[in-house]
N, C-alpha and C. Protein backbone atom coordinates (compact mmCIF):
# COMPACT_ATOMS: atom_id res chain seq x y z
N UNK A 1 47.48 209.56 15.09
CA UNK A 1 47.12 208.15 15.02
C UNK A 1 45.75 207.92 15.66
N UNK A 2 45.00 206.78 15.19
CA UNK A 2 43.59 206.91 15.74
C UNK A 2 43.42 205.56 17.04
N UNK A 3 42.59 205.72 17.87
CA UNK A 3 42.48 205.29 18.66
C UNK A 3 41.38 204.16 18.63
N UNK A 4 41.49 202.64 18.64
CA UNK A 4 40.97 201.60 18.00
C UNK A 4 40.48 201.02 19.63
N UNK A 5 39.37 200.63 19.73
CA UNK A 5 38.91 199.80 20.64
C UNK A 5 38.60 198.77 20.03
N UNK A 6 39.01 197.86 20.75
CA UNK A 6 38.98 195.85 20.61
C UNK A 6 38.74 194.83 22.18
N UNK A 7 38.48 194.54 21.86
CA UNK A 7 38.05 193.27 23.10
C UNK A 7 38.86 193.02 23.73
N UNK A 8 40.30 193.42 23.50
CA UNK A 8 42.01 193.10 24.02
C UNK A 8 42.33 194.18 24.53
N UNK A 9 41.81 195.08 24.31
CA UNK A 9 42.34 196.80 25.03
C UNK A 9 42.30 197.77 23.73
N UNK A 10 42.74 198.92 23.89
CA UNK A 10 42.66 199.85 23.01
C UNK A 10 44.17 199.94 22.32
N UNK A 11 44.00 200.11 21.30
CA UNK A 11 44.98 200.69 19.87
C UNK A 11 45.69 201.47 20.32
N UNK A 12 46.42 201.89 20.16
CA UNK A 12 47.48 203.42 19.87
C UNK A 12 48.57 203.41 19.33
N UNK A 13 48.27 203.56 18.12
CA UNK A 13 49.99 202.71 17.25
C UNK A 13 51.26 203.99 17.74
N UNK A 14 51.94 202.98 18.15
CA UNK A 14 53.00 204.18 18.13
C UNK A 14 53.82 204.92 16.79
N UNK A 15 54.11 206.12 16.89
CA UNK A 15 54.31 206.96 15.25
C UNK A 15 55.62 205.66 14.92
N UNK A 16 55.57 205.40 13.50
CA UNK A 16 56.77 204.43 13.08
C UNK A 16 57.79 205.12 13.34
N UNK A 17 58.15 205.96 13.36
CA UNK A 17 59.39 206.40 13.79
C UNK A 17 60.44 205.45 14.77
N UNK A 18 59.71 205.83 15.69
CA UNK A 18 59.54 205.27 17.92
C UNK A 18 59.75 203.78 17.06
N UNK A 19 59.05 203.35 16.23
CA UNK A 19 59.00 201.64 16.34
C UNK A 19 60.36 201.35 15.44
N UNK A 20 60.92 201.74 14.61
CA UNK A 20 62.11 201.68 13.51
C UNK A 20 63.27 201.99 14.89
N UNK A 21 63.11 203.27 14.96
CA UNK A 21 64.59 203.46 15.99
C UNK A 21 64.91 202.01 17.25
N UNK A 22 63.40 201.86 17.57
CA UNK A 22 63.68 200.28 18.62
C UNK A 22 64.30 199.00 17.77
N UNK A 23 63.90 198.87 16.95
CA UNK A 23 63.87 197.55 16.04
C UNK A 23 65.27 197.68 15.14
N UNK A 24 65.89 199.20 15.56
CA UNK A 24 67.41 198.59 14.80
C UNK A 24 67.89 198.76 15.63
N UNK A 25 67.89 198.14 16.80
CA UNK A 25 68.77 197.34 17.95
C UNK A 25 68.92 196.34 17.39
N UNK A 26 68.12 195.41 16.60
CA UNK A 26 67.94 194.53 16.59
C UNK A 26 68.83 193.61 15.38
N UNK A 27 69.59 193.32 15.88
CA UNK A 27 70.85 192.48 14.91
C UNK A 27 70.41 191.18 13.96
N UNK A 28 69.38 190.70 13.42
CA UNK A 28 68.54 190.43 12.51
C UNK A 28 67.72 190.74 11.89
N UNK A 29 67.25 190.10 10.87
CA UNK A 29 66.08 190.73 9.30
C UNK A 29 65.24 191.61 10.38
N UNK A 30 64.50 192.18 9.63
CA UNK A 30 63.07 192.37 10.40
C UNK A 30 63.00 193.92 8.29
N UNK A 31 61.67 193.60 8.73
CA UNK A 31 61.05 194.86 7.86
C UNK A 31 59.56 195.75 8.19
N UNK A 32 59.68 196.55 8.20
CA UNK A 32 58.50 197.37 8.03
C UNK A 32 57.17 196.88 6.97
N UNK A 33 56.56 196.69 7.35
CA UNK A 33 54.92 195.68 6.74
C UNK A 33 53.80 196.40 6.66
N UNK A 34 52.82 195.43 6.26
CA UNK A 34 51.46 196.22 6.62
C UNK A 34 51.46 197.41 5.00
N UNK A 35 50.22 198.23 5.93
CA UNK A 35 49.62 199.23 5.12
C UNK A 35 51.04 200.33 4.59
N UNK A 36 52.11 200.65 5.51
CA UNK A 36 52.86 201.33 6.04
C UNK A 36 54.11 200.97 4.63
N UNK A 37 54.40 199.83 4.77
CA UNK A 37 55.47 199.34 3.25
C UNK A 37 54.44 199.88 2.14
N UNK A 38 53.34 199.72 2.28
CA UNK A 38 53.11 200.00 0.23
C UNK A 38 52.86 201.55 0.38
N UNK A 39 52.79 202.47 1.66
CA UNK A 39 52.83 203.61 1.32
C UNK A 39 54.25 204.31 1.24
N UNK A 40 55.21 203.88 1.82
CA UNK A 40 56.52 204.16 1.79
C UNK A 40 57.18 203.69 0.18
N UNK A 41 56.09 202.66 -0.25
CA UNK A 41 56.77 202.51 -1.44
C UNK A 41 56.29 203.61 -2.70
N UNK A 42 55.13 203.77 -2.33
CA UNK A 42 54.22 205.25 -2.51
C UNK A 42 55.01 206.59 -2.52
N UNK A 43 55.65 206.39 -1.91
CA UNK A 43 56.23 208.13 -1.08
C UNK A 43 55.26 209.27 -0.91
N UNK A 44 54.21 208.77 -0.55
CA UNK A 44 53.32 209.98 0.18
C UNK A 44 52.29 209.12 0.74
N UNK A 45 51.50 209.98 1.70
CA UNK A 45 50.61 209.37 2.97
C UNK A 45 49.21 209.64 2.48
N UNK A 46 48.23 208.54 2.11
CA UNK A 46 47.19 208.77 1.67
C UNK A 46 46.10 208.01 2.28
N UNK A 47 46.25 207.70 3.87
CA UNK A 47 45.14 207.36 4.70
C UNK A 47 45.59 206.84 5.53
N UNK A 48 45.12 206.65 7.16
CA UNK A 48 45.06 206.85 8.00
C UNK A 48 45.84 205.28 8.09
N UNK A 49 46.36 205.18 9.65
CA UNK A 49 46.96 203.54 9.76
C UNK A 49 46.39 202.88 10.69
N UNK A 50 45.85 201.85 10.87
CA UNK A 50 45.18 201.31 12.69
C UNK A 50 46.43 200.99 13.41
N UNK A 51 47.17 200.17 12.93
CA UNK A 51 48.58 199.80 13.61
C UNK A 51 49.61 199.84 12.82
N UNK A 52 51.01 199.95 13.34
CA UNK A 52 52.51 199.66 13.05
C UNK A 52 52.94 198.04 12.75
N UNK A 53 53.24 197.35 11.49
CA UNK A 53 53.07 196.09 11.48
C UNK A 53 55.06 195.91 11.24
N UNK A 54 55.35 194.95 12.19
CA UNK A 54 56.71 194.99 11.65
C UNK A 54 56.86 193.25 11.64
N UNK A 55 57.61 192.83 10.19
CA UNK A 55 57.60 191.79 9.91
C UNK A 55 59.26 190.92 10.49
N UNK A 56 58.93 189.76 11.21
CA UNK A 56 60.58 189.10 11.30
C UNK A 56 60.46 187.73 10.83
N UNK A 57 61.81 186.67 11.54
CA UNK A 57 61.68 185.73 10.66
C UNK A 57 61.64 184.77 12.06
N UNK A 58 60.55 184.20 11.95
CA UNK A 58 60.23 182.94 12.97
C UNK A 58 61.46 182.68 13.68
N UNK A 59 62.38 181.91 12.60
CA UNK A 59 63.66 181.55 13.40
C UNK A 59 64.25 182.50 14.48
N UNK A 60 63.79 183.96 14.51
CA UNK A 60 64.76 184.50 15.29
C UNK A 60 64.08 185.04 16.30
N UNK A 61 62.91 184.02 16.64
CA UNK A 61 61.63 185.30 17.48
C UNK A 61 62.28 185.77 18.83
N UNK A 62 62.99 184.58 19.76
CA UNK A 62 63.72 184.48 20.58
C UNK A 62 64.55 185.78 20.79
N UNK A 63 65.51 186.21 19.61
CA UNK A 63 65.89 187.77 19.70
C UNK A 63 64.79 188.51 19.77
N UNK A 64 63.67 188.64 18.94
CA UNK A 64 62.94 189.65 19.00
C UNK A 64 62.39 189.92 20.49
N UNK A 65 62.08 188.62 20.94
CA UNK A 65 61.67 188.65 22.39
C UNK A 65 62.60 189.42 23.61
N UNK A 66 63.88 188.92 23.43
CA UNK A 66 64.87 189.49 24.23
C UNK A 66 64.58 191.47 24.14
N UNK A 67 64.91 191.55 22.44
CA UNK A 67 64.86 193.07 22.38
C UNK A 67 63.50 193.44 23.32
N UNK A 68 62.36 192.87 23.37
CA UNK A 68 61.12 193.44 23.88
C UNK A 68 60.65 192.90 25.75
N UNK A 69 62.26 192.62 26.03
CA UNK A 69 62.08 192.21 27.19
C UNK A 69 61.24 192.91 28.36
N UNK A 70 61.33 194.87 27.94
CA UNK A 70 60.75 195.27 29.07
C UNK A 70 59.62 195.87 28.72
N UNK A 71 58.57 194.98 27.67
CA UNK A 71 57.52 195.16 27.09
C UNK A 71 56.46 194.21 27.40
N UNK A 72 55.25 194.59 27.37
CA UNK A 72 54.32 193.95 27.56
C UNK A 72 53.73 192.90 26.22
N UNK A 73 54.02 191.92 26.32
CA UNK A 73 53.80 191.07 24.38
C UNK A 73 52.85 190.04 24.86
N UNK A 74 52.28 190.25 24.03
CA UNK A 74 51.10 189.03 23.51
C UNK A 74 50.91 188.29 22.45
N UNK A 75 50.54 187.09 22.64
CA UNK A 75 50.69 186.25 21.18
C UNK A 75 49.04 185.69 20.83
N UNK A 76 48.67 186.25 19.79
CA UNK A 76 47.38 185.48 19.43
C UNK A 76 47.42 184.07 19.44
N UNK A 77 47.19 182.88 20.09
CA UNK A 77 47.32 181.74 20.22
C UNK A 77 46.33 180.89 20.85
N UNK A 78 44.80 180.36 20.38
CA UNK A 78 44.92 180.45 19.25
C UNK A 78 44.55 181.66 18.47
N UNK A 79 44.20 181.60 17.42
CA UNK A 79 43.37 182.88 16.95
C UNK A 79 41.91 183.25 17.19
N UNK A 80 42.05 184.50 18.09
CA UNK A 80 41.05 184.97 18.35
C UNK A 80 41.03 184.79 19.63
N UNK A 81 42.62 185.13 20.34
CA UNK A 81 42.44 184.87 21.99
C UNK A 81 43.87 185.69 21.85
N UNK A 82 44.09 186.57 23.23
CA UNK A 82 45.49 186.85 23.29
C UNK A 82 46.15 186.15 24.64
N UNK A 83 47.43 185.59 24.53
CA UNK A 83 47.76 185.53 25.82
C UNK A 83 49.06 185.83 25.94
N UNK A 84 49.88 186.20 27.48
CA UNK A 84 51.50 186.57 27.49
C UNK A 84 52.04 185.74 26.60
N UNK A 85 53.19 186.42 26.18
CA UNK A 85 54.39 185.16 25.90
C UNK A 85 55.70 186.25 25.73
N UNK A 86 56.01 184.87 27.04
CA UNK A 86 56.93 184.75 28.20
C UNK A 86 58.71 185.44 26.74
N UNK A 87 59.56 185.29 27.45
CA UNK A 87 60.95 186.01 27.25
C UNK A 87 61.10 184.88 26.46
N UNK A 88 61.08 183.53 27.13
CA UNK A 88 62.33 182.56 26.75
C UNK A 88 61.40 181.31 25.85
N UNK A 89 60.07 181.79 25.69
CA UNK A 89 59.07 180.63 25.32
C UNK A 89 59.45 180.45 23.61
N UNK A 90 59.64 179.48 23.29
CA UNK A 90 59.28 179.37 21.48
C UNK A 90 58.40 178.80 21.29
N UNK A 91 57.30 180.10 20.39
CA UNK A 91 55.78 179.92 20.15
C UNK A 91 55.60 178.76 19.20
N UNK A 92 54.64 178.22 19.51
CA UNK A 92 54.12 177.21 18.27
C UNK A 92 54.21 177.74 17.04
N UNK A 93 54.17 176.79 15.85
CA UNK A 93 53.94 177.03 14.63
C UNK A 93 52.71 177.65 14.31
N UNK A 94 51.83 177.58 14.47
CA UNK A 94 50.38 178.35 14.61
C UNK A 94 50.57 179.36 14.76
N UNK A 95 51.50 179.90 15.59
CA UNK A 95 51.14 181.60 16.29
C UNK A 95 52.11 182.22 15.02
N UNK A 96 51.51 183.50 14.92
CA UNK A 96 52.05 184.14 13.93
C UNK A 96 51.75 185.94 14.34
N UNK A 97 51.16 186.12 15.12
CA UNK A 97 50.64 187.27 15.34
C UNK A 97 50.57 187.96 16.83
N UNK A 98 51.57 188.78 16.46
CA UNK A 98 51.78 189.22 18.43
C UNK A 98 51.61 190.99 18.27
N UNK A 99 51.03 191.34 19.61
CA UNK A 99 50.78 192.57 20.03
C UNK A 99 51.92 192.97 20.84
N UNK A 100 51.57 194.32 20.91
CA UNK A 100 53.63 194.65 21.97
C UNK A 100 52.48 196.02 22.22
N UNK A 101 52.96 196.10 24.08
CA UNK A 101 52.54 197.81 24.23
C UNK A 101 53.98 197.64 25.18
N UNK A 102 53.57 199.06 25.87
CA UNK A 102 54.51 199.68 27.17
C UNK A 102 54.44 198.78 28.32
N UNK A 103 53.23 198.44 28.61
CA UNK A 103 52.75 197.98 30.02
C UNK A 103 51.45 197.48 30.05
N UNK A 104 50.67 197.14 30.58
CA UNK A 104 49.28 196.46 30.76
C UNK A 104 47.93 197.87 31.19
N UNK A 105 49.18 199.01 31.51
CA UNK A 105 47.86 199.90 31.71
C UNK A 105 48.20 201.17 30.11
N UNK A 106 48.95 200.79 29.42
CA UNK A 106 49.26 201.60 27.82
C UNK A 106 48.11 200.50 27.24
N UNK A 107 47.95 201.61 25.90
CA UNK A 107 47.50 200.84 24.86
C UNK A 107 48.57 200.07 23.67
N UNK A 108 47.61 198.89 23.32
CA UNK A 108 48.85 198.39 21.73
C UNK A 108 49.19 199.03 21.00
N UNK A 109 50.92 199.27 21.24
CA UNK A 109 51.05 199.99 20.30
C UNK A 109 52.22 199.75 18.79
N UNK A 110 52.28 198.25 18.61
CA UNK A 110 52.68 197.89 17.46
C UNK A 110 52.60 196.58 17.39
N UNK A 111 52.56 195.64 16.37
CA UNK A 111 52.24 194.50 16.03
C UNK A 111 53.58 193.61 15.29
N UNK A 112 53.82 192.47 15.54
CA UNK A 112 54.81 191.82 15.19
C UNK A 112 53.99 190.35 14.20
N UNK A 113 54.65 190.31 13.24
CA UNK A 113 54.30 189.15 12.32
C UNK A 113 55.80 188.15 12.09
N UNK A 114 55.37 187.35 12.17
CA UNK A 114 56.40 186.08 12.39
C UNK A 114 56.22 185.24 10.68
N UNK A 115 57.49 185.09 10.43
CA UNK A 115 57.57 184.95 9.05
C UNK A 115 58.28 183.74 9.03
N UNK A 116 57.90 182.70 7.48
CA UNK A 116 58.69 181.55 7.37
C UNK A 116 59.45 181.60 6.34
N UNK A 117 60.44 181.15 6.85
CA UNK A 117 62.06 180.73 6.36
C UNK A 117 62.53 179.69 6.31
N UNK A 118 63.09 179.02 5.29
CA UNK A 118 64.36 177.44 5.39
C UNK A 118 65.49 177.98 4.65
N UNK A 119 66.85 178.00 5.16
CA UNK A 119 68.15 178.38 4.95
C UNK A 119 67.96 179.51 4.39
N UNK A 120 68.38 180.09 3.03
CA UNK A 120 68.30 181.17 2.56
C UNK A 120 66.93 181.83 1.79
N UNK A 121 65.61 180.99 1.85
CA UNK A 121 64.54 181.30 1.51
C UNK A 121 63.19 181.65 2.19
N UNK A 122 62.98 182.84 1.83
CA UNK A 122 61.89 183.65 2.65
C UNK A 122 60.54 182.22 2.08
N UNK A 123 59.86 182.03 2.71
CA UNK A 123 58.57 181.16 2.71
C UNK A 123 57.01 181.63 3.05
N UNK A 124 55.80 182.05 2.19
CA UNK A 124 54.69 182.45 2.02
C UNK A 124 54.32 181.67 3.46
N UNK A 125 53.77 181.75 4.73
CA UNK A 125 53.53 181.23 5.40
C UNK A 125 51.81 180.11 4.94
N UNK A 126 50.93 181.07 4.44
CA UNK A 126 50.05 180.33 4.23
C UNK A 126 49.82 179.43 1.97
N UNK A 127 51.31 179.21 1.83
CA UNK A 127 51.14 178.38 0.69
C UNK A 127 52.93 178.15 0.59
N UNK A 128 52.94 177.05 1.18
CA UNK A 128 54.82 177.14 1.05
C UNK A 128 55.18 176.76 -0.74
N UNK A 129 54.41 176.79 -1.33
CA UNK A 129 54.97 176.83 -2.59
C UNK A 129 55.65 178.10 -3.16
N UNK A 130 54.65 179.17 -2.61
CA UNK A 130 55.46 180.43 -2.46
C UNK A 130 56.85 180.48 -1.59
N UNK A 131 57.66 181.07 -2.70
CA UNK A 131 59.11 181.35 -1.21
C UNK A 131 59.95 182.64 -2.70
N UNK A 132 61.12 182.38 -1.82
CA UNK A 132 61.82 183.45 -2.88
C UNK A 132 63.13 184.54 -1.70
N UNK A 133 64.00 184.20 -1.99
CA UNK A 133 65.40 184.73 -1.29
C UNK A 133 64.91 185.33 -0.65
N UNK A 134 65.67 185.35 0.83
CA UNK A 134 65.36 186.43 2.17
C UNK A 134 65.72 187.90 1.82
N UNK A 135 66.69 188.05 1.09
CA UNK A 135 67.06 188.94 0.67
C UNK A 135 66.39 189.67 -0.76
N UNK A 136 65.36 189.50 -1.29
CA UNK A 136 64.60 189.85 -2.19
C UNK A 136 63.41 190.08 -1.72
N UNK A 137 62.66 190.65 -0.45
CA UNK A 137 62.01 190.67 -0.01
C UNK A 137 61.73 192.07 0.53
N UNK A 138 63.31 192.92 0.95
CA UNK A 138 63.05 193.70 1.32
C UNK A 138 63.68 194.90 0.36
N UNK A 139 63.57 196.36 0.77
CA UNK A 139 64.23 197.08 0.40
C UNK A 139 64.43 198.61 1.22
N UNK A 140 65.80 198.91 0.96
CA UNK A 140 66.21 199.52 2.11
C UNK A 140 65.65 200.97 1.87
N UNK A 141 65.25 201.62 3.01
CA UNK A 141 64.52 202.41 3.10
C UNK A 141 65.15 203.61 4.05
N UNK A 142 65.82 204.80 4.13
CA UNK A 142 66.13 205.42 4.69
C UNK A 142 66.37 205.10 5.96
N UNK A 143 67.22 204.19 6.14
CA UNK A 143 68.01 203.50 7.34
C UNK A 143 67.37 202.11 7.64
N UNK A 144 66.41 202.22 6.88
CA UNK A 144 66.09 200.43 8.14
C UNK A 144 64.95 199.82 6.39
N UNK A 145 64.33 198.75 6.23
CA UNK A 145 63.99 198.26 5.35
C UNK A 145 62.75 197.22 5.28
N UNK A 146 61.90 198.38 4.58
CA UNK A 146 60.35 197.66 4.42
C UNK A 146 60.60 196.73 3.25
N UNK A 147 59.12 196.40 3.36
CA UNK A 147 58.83 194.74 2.85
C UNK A 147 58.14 195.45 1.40
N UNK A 148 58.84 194.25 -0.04
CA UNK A 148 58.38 195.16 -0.94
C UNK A 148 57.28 194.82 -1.20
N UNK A 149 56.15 195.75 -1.91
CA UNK A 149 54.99 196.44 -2.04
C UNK A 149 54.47 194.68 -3.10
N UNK A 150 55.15 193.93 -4.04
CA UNK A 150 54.67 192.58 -3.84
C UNK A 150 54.35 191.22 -3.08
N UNK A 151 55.31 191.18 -2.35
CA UNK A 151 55.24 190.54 -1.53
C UNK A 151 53.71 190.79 -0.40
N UNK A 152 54.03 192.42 0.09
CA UNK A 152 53.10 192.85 1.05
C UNK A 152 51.64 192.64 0.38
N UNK A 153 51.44 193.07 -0.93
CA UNK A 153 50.31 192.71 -1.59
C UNK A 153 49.35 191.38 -1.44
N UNK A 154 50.41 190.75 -1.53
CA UNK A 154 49.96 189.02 -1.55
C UNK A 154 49.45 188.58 -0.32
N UNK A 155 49.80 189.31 0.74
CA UNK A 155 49.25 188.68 2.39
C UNK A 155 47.65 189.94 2.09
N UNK A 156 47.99 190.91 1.39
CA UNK A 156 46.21 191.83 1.48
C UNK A 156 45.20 190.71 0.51
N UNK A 157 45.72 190.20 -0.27
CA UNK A 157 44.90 189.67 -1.64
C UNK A 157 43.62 188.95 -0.71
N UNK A 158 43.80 188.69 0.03
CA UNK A 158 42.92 187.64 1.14
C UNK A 158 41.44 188.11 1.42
N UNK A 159 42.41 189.30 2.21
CA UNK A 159 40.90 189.70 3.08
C UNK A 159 40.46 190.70 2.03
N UNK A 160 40.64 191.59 0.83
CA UNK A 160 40.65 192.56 -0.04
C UNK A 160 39.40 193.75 0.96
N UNK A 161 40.06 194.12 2.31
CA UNK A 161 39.56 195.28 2.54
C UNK A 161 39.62 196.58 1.81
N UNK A 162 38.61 197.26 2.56
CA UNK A 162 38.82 198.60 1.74
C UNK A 162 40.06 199.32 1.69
N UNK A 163 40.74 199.13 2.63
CA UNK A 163 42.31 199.50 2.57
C UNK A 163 43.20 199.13 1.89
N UNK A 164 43.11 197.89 2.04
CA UNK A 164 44.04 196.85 0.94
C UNK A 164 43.59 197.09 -0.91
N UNK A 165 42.28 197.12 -0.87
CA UNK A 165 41.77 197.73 -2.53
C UNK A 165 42.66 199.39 -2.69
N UNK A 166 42.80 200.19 -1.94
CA UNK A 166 42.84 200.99 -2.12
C UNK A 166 45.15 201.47 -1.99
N UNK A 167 45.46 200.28 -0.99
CA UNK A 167 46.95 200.46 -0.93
C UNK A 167 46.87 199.94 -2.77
N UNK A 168 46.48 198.78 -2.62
CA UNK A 168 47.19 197.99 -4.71
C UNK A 168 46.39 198.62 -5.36
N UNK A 169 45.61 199.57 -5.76
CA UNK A 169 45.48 200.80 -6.89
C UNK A 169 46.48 201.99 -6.56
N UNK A 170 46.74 202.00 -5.36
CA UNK A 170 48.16 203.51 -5.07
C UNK A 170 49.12 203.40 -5.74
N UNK A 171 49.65 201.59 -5.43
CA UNK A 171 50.59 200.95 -5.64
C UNK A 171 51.16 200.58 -6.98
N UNK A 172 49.79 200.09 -7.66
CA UNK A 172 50.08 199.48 -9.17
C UNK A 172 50.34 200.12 -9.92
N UNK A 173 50.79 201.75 -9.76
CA UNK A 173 51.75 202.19 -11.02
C UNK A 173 52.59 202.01 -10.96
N UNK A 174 53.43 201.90 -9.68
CA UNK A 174 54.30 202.15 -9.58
C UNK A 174 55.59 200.36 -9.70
N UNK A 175 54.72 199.49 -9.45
CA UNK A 175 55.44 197.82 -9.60
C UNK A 175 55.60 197.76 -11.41
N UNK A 176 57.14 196.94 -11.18
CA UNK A 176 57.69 197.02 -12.67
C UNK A 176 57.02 195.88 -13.13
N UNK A 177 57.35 195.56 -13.95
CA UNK A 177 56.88 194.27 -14.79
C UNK A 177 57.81 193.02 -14.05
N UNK A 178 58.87 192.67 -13.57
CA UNK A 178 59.87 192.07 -12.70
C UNK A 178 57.95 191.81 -11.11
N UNK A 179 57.76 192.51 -10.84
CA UNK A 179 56.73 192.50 -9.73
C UNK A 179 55.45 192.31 -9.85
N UNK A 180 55.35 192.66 -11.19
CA UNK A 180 53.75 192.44 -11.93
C UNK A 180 53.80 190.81 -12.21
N UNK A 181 54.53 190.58 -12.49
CA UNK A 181 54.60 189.12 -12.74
C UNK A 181 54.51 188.22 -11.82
N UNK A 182 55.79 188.49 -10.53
CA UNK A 182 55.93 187.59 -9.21
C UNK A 182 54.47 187.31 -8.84
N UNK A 183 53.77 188.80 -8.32
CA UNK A 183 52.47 189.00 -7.39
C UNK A 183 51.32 188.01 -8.90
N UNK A 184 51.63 188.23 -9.96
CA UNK A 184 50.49 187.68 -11.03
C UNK A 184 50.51 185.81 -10.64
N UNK A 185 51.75 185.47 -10.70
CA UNK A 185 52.09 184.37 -11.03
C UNK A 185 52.07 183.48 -9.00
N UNK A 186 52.09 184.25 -8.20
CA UNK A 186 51.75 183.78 -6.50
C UNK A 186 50.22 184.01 -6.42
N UNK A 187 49.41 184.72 -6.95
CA UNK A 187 48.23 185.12 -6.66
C UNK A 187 47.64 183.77 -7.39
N UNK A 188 48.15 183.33 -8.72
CA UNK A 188 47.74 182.16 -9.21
C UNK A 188 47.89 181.14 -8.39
N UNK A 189 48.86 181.02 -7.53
CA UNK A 189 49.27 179.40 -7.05
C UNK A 189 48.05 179.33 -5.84
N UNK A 190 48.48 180.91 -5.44
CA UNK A 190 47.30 180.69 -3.82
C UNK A 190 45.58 180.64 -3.86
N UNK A 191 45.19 181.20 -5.42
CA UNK A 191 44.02 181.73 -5.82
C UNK A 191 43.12 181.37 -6.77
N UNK A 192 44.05 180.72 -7.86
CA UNK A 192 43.82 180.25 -9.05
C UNK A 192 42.95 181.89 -9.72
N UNK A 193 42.43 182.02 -9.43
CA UNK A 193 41.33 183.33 -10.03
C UNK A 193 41.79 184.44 -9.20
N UNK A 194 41.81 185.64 -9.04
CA UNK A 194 41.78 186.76 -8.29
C UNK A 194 41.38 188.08 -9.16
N UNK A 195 40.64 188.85 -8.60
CA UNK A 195 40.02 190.30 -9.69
C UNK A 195 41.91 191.13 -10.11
N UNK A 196 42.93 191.24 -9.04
CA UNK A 196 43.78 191.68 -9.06
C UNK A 196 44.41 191.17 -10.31
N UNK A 197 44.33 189.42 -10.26
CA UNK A 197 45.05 189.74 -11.84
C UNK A 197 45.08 190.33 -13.29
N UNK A 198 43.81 190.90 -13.32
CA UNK A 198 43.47 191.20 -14.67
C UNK A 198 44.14 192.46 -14.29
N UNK A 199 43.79 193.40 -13.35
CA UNK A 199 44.11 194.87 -13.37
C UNK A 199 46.27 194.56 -13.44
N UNK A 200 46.58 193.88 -12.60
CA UNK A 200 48.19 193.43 -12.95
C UNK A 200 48.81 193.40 -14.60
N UNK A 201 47.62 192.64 -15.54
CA UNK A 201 48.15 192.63 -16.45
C UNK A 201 47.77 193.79 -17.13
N UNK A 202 46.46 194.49 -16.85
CA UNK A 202 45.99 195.62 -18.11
C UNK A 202 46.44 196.85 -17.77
N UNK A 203 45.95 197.13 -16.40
CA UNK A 203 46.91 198.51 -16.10
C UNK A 203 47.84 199.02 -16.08
């Protein structure tokens, strides 16, 4: 794993392994995210990771917190600042993005994303027109269950780093037409235009 310096301290993702075995303590959703879901949906490793991204559902941050009681957590709040957050605190609606190490003298070594939900529907945090069953979101993955490779797509469409160009060309053979469509037809609501849709429909 590579070693990332930032203005917050240094990187050190811990191997996903270490982060899956912690996180099924954990008696609610949660999925494996990030770069890490569209290569697992991949089944082979074709570039390097900066961090471990594991996705939950707002409503339940409170557990997640408990599980990470004897962890050092930080919540981007606002963005582009880190600060503690506390065991028992429920973060604002704003915060969406928390760091987790060992201790204050370890480096970060996995990242938590806070996800929106109403009753049984997973919710696009930044376009609530997007949503779509909590349970259609993930898929189970040799004991524990990443986030599928559409869904995960749609949070890269944004920033279209070189990583993210390069996870949705790994990716796009492998999404059925059932997924070519969802990601075609969300990329429209959030985008109206995107380069991704043409390659969705022609490739």
């Amino acid at each position: 794993m590579p070693r990332i310096e930032t203005p917050w301290g240094v990187w050190e993702p811990a191997p996903l392994a270490e982060v899956v075995e912690l996180f099924q303590r954990l008696d609610v959703p949660w999925w494996v995210s990030g770069g890490y879901a569209i290569e697992l949906a991949v089944g082979r490793a074709y570039r390097e990771h900066a961090d471990v991204d594991i996705s939950v559902l707002r409503r339940d941050q409170l557990a997640v917190r408990r599980l990470l009681a004897g962890w050092d957590v930080h919540v981007a709040d606002p963005p582009g600042s880190l600060r503690p957050w506390p065991v028992d605190e429920v973060l604002p609606v704003e915060a969406h993005d928390i760091w987790v190490r060992e201790d204050v003298e370890r480096p970060w070594r996995f990242q938590l994303m806070l996800d929106e939900a109403e009753t049984g529907e997973w919710i696009y945090r930044r376009d609530a027109r997007i949503r779509r069953p909590i349970a259609s979101v993930g898929v189970a993955h040799d004991g524990f269950v990443r986030l599928t490779p559409e869904v995960q797509l749609l949070f890269k469409a944004k920033g279209r780093r070189l990583k993210d160009e390069q996870d949705f060309t790994e990716v796009l053979p492998l999404l059925t037409e059932a997924q070519r469509v969802w990601l075609d037809e969300a990329l429209e609501i959030e985008f109206g235009t995107h380069p991704w849709r043409d390659r969705l429909r022609r490739e």
